[in-house]
Protein backbone atom coordinates (compact mmCIF):
# COMPACT_ATOMS: atom_id res chain seq x y z
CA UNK A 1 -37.42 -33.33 -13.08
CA UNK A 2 -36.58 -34.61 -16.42
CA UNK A 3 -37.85 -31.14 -17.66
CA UNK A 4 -35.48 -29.14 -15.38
CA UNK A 5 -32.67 -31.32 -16.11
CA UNK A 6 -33.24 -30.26 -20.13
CA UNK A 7 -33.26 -26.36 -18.82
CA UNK A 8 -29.95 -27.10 -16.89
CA UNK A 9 -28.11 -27.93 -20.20
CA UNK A 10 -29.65 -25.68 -22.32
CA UNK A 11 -28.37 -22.47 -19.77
CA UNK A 12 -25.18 -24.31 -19.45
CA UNK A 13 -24.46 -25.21 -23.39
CA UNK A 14 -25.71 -21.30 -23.67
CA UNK A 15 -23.13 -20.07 -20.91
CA UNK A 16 -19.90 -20.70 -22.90
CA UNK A 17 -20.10 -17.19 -23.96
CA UNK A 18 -20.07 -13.78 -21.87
CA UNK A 19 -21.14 -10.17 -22.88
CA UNK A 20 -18.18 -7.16 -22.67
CA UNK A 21 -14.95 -7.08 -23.50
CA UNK A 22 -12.07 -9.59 -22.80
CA UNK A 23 -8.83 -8.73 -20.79
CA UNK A 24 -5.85 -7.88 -23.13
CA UNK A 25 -3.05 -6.31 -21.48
CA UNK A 26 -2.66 -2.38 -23.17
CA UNK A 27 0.62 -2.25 -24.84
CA UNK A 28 3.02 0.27 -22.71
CA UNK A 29 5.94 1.97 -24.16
CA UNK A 30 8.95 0.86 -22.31
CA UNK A 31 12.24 2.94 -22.25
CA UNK A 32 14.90 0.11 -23.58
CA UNK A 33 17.26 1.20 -20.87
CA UNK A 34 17.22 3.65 -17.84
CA UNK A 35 18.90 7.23 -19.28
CA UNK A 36 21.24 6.67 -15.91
CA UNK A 37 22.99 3.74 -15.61
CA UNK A 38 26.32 2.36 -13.02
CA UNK A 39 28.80 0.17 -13.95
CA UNK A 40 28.68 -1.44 -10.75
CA UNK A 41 25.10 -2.12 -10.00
CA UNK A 42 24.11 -5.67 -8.89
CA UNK A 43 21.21 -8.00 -8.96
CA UNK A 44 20.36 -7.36 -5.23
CA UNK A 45 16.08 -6.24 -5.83
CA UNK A 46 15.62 -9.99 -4.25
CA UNK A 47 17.42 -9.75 -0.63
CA UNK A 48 16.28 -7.93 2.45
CA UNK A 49 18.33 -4.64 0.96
CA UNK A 50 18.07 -2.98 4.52
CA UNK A 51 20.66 -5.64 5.88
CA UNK A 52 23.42 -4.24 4.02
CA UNK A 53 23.53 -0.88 6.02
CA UNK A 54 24.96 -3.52 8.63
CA UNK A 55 23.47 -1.73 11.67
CA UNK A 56 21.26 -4.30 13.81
CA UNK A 57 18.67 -1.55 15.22
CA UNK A 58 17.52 -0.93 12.27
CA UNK A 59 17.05 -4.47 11.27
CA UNK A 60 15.29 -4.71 14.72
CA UNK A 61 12.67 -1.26 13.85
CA UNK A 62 11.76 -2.59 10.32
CA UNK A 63 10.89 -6.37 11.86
CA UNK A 64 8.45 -4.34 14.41
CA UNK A 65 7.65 -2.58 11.72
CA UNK A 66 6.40 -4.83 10.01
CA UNK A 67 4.63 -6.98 13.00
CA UNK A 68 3.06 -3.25 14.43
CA UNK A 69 2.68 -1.28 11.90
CA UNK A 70 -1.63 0.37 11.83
CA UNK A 71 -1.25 1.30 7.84
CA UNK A 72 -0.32 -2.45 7.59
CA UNK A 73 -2.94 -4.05 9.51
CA UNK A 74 -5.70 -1.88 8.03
CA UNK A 75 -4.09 -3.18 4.02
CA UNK A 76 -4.22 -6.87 5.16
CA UNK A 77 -7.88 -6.35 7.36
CA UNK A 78 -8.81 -4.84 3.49
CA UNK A 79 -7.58 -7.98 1.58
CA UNK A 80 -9.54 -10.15 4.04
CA UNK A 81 -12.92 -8.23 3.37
CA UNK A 82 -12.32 -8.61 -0.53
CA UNK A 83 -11.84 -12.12 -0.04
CA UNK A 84 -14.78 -12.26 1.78
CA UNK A 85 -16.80 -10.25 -1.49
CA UNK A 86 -14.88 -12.56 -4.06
CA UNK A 87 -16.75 -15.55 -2.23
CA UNK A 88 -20.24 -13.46 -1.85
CA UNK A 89 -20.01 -12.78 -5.36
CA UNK A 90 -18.78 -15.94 -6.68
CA UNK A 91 -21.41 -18.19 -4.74
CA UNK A 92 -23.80 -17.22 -7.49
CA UNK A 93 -22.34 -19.41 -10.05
CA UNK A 94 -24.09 -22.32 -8.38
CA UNK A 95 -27.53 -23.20 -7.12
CA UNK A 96 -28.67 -22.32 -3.74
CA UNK A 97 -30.47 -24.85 -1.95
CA UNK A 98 -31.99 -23.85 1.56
CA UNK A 99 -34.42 -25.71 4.20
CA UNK A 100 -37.61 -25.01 6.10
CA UNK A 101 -39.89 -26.42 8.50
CA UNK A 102 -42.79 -25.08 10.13
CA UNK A 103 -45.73 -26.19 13.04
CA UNK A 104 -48.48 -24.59 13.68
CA UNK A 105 -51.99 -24.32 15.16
CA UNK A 106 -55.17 -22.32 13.95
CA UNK A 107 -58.95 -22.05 15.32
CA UNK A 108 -61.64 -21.16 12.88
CA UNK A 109 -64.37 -19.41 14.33
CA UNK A 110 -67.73 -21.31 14.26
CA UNK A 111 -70.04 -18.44 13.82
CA UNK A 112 -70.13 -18.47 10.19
CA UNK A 113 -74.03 -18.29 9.03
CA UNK A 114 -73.73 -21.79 8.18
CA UNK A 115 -75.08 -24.79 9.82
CA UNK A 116 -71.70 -26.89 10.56
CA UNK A 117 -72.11 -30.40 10.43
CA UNK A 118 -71.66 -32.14 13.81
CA UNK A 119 -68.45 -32.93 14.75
CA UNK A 120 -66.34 -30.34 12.98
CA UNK A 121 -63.02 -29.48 14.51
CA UNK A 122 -62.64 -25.90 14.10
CA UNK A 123 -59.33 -26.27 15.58
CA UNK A 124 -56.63 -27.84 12.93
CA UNK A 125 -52.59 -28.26 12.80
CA UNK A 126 -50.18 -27.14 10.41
CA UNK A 127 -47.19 -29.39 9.36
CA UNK A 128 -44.63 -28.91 6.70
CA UNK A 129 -41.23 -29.32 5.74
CA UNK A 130 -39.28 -28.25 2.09
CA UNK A 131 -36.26 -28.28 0.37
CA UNK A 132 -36.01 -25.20 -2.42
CA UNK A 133 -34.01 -24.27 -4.74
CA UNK A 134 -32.85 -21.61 -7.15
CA UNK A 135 -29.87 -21.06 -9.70
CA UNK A 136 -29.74 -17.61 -12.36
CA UNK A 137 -28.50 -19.62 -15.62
CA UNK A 138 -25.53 -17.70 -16.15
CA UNK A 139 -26.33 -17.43 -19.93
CA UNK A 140 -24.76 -14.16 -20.81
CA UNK A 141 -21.97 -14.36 -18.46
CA UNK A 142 -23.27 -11.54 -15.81
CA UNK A 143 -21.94 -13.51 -12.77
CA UNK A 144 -19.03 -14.30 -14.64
CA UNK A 145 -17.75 -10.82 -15.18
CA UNK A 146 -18.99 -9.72 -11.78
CA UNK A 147 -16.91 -12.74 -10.45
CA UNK A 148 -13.99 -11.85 -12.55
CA UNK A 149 -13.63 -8.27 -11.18
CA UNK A 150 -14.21 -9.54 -7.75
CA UNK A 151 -11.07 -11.39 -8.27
CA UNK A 152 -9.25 -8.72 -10.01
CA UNK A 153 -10.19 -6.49 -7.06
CA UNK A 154 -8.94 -9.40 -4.41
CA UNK A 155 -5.62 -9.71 -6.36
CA UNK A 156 -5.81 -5.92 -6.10
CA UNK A 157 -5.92 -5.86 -2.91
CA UNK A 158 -2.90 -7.82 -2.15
CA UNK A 159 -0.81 -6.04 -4.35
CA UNK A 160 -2.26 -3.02 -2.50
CA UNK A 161 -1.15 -4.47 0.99
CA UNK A 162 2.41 -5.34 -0.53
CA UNK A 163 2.64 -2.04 -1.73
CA UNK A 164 1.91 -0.88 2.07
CA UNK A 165 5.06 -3.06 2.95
CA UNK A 166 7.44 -1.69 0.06
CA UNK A 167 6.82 2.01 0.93
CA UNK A 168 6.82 0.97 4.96
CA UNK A 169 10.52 -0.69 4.63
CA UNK A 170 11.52 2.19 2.84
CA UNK A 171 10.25 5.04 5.32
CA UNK A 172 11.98 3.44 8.74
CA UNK A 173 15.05 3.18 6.72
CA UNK A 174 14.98 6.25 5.33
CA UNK A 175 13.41 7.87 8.77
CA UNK A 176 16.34 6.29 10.89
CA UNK A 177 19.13 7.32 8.72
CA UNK A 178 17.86 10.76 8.77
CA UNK A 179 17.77 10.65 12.84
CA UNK A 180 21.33 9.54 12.68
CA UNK A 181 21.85 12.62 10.45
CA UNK A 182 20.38 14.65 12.75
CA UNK A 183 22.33 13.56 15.94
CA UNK A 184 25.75 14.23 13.64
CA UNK A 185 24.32 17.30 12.52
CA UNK A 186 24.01 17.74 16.70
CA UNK A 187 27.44 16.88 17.56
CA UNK A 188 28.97 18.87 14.63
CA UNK A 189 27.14 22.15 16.81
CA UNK A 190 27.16 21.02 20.23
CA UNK A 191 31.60 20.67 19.46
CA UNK A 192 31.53 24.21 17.40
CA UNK A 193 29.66 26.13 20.32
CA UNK A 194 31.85 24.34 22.59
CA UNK A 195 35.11 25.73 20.88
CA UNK A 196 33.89 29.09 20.05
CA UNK A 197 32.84 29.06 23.70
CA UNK A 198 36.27 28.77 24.35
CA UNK A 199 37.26 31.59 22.12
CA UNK A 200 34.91 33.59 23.60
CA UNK A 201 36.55 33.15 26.88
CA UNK A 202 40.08 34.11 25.26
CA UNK A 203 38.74 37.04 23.92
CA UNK A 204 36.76 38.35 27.16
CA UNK A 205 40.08 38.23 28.97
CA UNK A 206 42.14 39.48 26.18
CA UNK A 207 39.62 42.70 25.93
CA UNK A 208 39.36 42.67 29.83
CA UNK A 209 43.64 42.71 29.45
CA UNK A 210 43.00 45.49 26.24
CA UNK A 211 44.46 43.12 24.12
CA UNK A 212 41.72 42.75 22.10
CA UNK A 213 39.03 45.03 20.63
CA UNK A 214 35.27 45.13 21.84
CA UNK A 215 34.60 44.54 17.80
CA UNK A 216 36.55 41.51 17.77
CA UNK A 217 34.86 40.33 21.01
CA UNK A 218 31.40 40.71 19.56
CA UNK A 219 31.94 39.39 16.51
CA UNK A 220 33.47 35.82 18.52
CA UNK A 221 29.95 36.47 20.38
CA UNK A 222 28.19 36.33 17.56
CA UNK A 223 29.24 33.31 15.84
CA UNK A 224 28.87 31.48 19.48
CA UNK A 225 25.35 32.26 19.26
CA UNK A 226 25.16 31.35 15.88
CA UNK A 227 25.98 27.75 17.03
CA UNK A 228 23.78 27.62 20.13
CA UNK A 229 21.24 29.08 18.18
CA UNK A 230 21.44 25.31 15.89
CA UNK A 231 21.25 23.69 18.73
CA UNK A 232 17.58 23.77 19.56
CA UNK A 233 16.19 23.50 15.94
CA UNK A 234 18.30 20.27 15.49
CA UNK A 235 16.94 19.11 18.74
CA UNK A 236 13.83 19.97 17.88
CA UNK A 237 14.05 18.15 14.58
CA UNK A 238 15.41 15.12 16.65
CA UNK A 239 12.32 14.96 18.25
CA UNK A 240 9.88 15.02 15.13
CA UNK A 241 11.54 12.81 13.42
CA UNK A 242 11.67 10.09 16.84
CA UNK A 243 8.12 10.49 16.55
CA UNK A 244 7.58 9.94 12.81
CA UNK A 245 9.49 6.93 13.32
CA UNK A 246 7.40 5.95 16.37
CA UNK A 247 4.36 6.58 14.59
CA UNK A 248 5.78 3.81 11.83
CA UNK A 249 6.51 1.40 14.37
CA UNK A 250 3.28 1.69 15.57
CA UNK A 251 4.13 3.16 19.37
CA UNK A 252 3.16 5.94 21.21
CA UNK A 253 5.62 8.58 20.89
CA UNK A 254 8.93 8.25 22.33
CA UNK A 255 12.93 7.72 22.27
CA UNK A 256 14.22 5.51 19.18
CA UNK A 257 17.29 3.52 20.17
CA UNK A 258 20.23 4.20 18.06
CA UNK A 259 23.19 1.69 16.19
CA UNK A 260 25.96 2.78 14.20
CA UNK A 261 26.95 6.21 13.29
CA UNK A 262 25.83 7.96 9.84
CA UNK A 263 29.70 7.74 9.47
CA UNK A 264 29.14 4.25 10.37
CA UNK A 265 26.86 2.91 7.96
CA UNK A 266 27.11 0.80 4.67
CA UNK A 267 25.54 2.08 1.78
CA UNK A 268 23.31 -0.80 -0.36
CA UNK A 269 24.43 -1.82 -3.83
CA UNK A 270 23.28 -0.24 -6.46
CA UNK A 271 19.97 -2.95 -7.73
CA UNK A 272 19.98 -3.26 -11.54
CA UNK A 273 16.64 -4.32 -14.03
CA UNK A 274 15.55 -3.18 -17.36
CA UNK A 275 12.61 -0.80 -17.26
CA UNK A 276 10.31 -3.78 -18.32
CA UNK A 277 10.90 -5.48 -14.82
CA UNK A 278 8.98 -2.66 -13.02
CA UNK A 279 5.38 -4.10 -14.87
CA UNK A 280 5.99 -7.36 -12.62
CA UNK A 281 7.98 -5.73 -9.61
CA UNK A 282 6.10 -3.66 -8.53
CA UNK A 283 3.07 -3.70 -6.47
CA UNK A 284 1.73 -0.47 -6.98
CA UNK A 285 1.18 -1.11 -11.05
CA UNK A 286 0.15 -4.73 -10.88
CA UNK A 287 -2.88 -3.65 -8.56
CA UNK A 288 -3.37 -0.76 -11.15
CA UNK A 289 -3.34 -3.44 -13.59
CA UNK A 290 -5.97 -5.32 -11.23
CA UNK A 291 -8.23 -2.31 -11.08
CA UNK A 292 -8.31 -2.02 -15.01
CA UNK A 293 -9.02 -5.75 -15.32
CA UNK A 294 -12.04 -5.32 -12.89
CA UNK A 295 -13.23 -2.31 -14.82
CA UNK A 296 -13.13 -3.88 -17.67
CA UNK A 297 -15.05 -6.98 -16.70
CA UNK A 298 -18.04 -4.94 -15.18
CA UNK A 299 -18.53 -3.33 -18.98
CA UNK A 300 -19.70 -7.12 -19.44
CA UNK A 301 -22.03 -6.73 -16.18
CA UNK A 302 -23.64 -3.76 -17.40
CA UNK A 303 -24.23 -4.80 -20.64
CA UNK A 304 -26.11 -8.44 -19.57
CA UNK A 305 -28.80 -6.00 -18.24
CA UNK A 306 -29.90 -5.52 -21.81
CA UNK A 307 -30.29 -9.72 -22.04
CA UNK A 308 -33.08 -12.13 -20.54
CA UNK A 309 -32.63 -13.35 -16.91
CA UNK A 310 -33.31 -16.84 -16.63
CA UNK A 311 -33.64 -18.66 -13.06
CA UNK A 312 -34.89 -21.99 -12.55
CA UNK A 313 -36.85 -22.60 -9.06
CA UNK A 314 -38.34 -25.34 -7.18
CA UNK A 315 -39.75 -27.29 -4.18
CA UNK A 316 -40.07 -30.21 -2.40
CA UNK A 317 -41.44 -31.58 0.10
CA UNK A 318 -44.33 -32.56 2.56
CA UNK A 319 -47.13 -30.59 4.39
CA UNK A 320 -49.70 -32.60 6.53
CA UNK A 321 -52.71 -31.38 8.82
CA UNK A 322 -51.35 -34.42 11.03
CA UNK A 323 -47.77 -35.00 12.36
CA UNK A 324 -47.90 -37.87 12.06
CA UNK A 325 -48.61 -38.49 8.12
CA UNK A 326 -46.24 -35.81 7.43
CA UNK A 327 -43.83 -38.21 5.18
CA UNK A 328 -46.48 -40.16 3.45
CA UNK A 329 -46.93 -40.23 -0.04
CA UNK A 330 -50.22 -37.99 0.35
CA UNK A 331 -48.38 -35.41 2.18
CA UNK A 332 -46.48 -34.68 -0.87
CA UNK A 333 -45.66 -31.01 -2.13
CA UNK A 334 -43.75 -30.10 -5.18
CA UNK A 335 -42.84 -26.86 -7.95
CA UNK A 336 -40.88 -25.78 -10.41
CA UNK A 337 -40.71 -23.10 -12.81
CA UNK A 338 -38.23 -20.92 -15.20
CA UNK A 339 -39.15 -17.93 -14.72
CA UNK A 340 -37.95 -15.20 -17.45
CA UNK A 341 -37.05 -11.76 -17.35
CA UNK A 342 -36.54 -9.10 -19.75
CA UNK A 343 -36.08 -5.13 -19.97
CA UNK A 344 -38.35 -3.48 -22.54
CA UNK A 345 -38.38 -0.13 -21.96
CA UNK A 346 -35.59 1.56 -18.85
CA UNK A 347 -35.67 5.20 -20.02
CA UNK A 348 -31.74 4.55 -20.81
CA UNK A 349 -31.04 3.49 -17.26
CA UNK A 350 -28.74 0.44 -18.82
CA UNK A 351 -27.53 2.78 -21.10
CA UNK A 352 -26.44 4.92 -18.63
CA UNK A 353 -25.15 1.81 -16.54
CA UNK A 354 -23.20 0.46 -19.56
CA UNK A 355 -21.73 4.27 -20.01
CA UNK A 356 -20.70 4.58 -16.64
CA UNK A 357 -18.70 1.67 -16.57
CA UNK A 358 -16.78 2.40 -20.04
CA UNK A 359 -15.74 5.69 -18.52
CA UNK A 360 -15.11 3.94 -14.97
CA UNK A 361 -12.71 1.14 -17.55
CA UNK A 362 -10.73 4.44 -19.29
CA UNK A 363 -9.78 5.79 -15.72
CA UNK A 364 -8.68 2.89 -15.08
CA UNK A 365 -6.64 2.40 -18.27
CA UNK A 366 -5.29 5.95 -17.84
CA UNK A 367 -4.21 5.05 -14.15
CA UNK A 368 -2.70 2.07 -14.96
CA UNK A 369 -0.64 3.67 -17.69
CA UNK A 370 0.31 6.64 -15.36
CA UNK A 371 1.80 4.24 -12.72
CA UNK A 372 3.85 2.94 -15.17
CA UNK A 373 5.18 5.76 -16.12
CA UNK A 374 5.54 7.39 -12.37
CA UNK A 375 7.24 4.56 -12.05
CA UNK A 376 10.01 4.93 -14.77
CA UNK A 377 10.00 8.64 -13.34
CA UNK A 378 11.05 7.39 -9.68
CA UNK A 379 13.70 5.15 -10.86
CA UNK A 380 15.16 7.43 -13.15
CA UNK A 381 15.30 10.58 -10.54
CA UNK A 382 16.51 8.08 -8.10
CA UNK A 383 19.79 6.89 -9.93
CA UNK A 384 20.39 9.99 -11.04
CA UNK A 385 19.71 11.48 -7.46
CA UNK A 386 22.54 9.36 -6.27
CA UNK A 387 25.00 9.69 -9.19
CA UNK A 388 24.99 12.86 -8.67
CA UNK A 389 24.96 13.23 -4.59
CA UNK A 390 28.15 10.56 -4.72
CA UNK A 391 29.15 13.65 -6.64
CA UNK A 392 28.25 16.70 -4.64
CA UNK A 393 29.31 14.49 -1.43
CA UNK A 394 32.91 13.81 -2.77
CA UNK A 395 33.45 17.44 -4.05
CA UNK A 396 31.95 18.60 -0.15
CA UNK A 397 34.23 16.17 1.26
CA UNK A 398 37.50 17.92 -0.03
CA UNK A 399 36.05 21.07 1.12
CA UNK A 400 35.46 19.85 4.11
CA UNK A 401 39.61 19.07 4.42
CA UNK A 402 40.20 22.05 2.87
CA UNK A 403 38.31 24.70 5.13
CA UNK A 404 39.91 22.34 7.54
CA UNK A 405 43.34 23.44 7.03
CA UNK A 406 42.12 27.10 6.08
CA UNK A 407 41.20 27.40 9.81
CA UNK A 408 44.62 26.27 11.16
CA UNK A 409 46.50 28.28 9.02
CA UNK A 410 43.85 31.32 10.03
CA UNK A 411 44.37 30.82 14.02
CA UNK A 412 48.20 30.64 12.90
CA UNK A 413 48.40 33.79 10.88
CA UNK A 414 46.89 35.57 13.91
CA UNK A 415 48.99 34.29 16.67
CA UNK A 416 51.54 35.65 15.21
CA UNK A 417 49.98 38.71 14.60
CA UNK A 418 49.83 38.93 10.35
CA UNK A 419 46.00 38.98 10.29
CA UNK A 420 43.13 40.18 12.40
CA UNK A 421 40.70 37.48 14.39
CA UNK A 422 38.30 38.66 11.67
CA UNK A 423 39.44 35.94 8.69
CA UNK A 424 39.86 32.71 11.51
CA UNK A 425 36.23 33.92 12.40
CA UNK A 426 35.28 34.04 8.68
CA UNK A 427 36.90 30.58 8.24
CA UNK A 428 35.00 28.70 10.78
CA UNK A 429 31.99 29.95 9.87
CA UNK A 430 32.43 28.49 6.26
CA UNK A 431 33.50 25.17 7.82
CA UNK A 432 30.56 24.72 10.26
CA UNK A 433 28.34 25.50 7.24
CA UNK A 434 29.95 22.84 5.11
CA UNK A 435 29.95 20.19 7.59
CA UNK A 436 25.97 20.38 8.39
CA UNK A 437 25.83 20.75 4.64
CA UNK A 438 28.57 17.69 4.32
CA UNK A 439 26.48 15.65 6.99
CA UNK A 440 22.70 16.64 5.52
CA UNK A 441 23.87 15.05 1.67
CA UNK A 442 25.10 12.25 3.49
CA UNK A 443 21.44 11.41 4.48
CA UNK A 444 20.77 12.59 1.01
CA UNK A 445 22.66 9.73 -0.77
CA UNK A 446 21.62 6.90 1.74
CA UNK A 447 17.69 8.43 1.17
CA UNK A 448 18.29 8.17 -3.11
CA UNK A 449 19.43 4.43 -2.53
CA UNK A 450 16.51 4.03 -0.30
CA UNK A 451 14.08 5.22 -3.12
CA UNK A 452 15.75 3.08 -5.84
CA UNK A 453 15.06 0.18 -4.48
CA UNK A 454 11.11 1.74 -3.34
CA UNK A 455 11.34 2.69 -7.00
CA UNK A 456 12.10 -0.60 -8.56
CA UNK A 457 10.52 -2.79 -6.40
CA UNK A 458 11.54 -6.43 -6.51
CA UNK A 459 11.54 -9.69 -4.56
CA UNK A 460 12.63 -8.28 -1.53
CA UNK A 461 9.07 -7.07 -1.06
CA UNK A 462 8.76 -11.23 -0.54
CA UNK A 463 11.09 -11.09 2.15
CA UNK A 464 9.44 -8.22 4.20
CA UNK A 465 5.51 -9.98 3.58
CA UNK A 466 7.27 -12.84 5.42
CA UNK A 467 8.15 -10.92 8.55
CA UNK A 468 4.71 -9.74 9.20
CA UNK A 469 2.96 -11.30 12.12
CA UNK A 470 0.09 -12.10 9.18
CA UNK A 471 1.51 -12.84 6.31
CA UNK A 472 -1.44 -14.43 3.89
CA UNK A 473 0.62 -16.20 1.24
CA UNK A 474 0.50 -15.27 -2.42
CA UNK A 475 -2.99 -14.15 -3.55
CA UNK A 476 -4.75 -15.85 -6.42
CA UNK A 477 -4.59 -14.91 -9.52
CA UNK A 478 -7.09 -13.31 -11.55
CA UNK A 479 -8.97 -16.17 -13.89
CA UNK A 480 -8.50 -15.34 -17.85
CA UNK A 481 -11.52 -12.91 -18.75
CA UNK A 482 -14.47 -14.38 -19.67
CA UNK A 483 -13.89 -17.52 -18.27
C-alpha cells in the first residue's frame, strides 16, 4: 500500500505539466468604428428588440417560437449529449473503483489414472468477492487536454444553441413583417383591379354609346388584367410565406394570425457597439472560438501518444472454497502493479495523429477568424442597408404623392376632353408600380433593422434563452488550457 501511495505522488508531482500548446486568444484586427454610423442609434442590443414593433402577435409567434421551435430542440438535445461526453471524458481524471462477487460449483471427474485417496470430494465450491481498482497517472496531461476540448466543445455547444435562438427571433420577425407586406402588397391590387374594373365598365358603355374607341377600350382591358394578373402571385406568395412561418413555429402548415398593419408598425432603434463588442456578442464567433480552443487542446492529446502510459492497478479481497470462511484472514486475496507502456516503433501513425490535429487546429483558427470578419461584414451591409432604404423609401414616398396627383390631373385633362384616356392609363400604371415597389422597401427597411440586431448580437439573445420551455442556464466555461 505504502508502495502505491509513493506511485500516487510521484504521477501527481509529475502531472503539473501537459504536452501541446496552451490557449492564447489569436489577435484579430478590429475596424475602430463601423464605416456607417447614425446619430441616433441607442444602446438597445440588451432588450427583447422585437417588442418595439408594438404589435402583440408577433410577440405571441416568437414566444411559441421559441417554446416549439424543432431547429431549437435538436441545438439544446445537442448541448445535453456534449454534456454528457464532457463527463465521459472527464471521469478519467480519477480512479475507477468497481465490485465483484461470484458463487460457484464444479465436479472433477474421478477417472483420472490415479488412485484417489478415500474420501476425496470431487465436487468443490467457489466463493469470492473483490474490490479493484485502476487510475492512468495523468503524467503528460493526455486526459487533461482531452478534458479541456470536451469542455470547449460543451461551451461550444451552447453558444451553438444560442446562436439557433438569435437567427430564430430574427426569421419570425422578419417572416411576419414580410406577410404583412404581402397582404398590403394584396390590397394595393385587389383596390387597383377594383377601380380599373370600374373603368372598364365606363369604357364598354362609352364604346357600346361610340363614344369611345375599341383601342382605348383594350388598352383599359389590359391594364385590368394586369392587376388581376398580381393577384394570384401575391396570393400565392401569401401562402409560402404562412408556411415558412408555420414551419418556424413548429406547426403543420396553416393560417398565421395577423396584428397591426405594415403601415402600422414601429420600427426598432437603431442598436449601437464598437466592432470589438461582436467577439463577446455574438454566439456564432464565441463557439468558433470554442472549436479552436478544442482543436488546439487535442494537438496536446496527440502528442502524449509519443510519452509512457502509466496506470496503477489493484485488488482486494477474499476467495474461499467454503462460504462460510469467506471473510477470514486465510481467505485473503490481494494485487497491485504499475504497469508501463511505451511506443517504440508506429510506422508514423502518431505522427500522422499529431499532423492531423495541427491541420484540424488551423481550420479552426481560419474559421474562427472568418466569423469575425462575416461578422463585421453583416453589420456593416446592415446599417448601410437601412441608411440607405430610409433613403430610397422617403424619395418613393414623394413619388408616391406625386403620381398621386399626376393621376387626378390625368382623369381631369380628359374629362374635359384636352388629352386622350391614353396618358390617365399611362399614369396609373406608374402609380400601381410604385406603390408595390413603395410597400416591398417598406419590408426592406424593417428586414435591414432585423439583421442589425442578428448582426450584432447582444444581450437580448439572454432574453429570448429565457422564454424557451428549456432554458439550461449559462454553460460553463472552458477551464484555462492546460489546467
Amino acid at each position: 500500500m505504502r508502495r502505491f501511495v509513493i506511485l500516487s505522488l510521484i504521477a501527481l508531482a509529475f502531472g503539473g505539466c501537459a504536452v501541446g500548446p496552451n490557449y492564447v486568444r489569436p489577435t484579430v484586427d478590429t475596424p475602430p468604428s463601423w464605416r456607417m454610423t447614425d446619430a441616433e442609434a441607442k444602446d438597445v442590443a440588451d432588450t427583447a428588440w422585437w417588442g418595439q414593433f408594438n404589435d402583440p402577435v408577433l410577440d405571441n409567434l416568437i414566444g411559441s417560437a421559441l417554446q416549439e421551435n424543432l431547429d431549437l430542440q435538436i441545438a439544446s438535445a445537442r448541448v445535453d449529449e456534449f454534456a454528457g461526453r464532457y463527463g465521459f471524458v472527464r471521469a478519467d481524471l480519477f480512479p475507477q473503483v468497481g465490485a465483484s462477487a461470484a458463487a460457484g460449483r464444479q465436479r472433477f471427474t474421478e477417472e483420472t489414472g490415479n488412485t484417489n485417496p478415500p474420501g476425496t470430494n470431487f465436487t468443490l465450491n467457489n466463493y469470492s468477492a473483490t474490490l479493484n481498482a485502476g487510475w492512468e497517472l495523468d503524467v503528460w496531461g493526455r486526459i487533461r487536454r482531452a478534458t479541456e476540448a470536451a469542455r470547449a466543445e460543451l461551451v461550444g455547444s451552447e453558444e451553438g444553441r444560442r446562436a439557433v435562438i438569435l437567427s430564430l427571433v430574427g426569421s419570425v420577425a422578419g417572416s411576419y413583417v414580410n406577410l404583412r407586406d404581402l397582404d398590403r402588397q394584396l390590397e394595393i391590387s385587389k383596390d387597383t383591379a377594383k377601380t380599373r374594373g370600374d373603368s372598364l365598365d365606363i369604357f364598354k358603355l362609352r364604346l357600346e354609346g361610340g363614344f369611345s374607341s375599341e383601342v382605348e377600350y383594350v388598352q383599359v382591358k389590359s391594364l385590368y388584367e394586369e392587376a388581376l394578373a398580381v393577384i394570384p402571385a401575391v396570393e400565392k406568395a401569401i401562402t409560402l410565406q404562412e408556411n415558412g412561418l408555420c414551419f418556424l413555429l413548429g406547426r403543420n402548415p396553416g393560417p398565421i394570425p395577423r396584428g397591426k398593419t405594415i403601415d402600422q408598425l414601429t420600427l426598432p432603434a437603431i442598436p449601437a457597439g464598437l466592432p470589438s463588442d461582436l467577439l463577446a456578442r455574438r454566439p456564432d464567433i464565441l463557439q468558433a472560438e470554442q472549436n479552436l480552443v478544442a482543436a488546439n487542446a487535442r494537438i496536446g492529446v496527440a502528442k502524449a501518444a509519443y510519452f509512457p502510459t502509466i496506470s496503477l492497478t489493484g485488488f482486494f479481497g477474499s476467495a474461499s472454497t467454503d462460504l462460510s470462511t469467506l471473510f477470514t484472514g486465510p481467505a485473503q486475496v490481494w494485487s497491485y502493479s504499475a504497469p508501463i507502456t511505451m511506443p517504440i516503433f508506429t510506422a508514423g501513425k502518431i505522427a500522422g495523429d499529431v499532423q492531423a490535429a495541427e491541420a484540424i487546429q488551423r481550420q479552426a483558427l481560419a474559421g474562427y477568424r472568418q466569423s469575425i470578419q462575416a461578422g463585421f461584414r453583416e453589420v456593416d451591409d446592415s446599417l448601410a442597408d437601412q441608411a440607405r432604404t430610409r433613403e430610397q423609401l422617403a424619395a418613393q414616398g414623394r413619388q408616391v404623392e406625386a403620381l398621386q396627383k399626376y393621376v387626378e390631373l390625368a382623369q381631369l385633362r380628359f374629362d374635359n376632353g384636352y388629352t386622350s384616356y391614353l396618358e390617365v392609363l399611362d399614369a396609373q400604371r406608374t402609380l400601381f408600380n410604385v406603390q408595390l415597389s413603395y410597400t416591398q422597401n417598406q419590408g426592406v427597411l424593417f428586414q435591414a433593422l432585423i439583421n442589425l440586431y442578428k448582426a450584432m448580437g447582444g444581450g437580448w439573445v439572454t432574453e429570448a434563452d429565457q422564454m424557451t420551455a428549456g432554458a439550461t442556464g449559462p454553460a460553463p466555461k472552458a477551464p484555462p488550457a492546460g489546467k
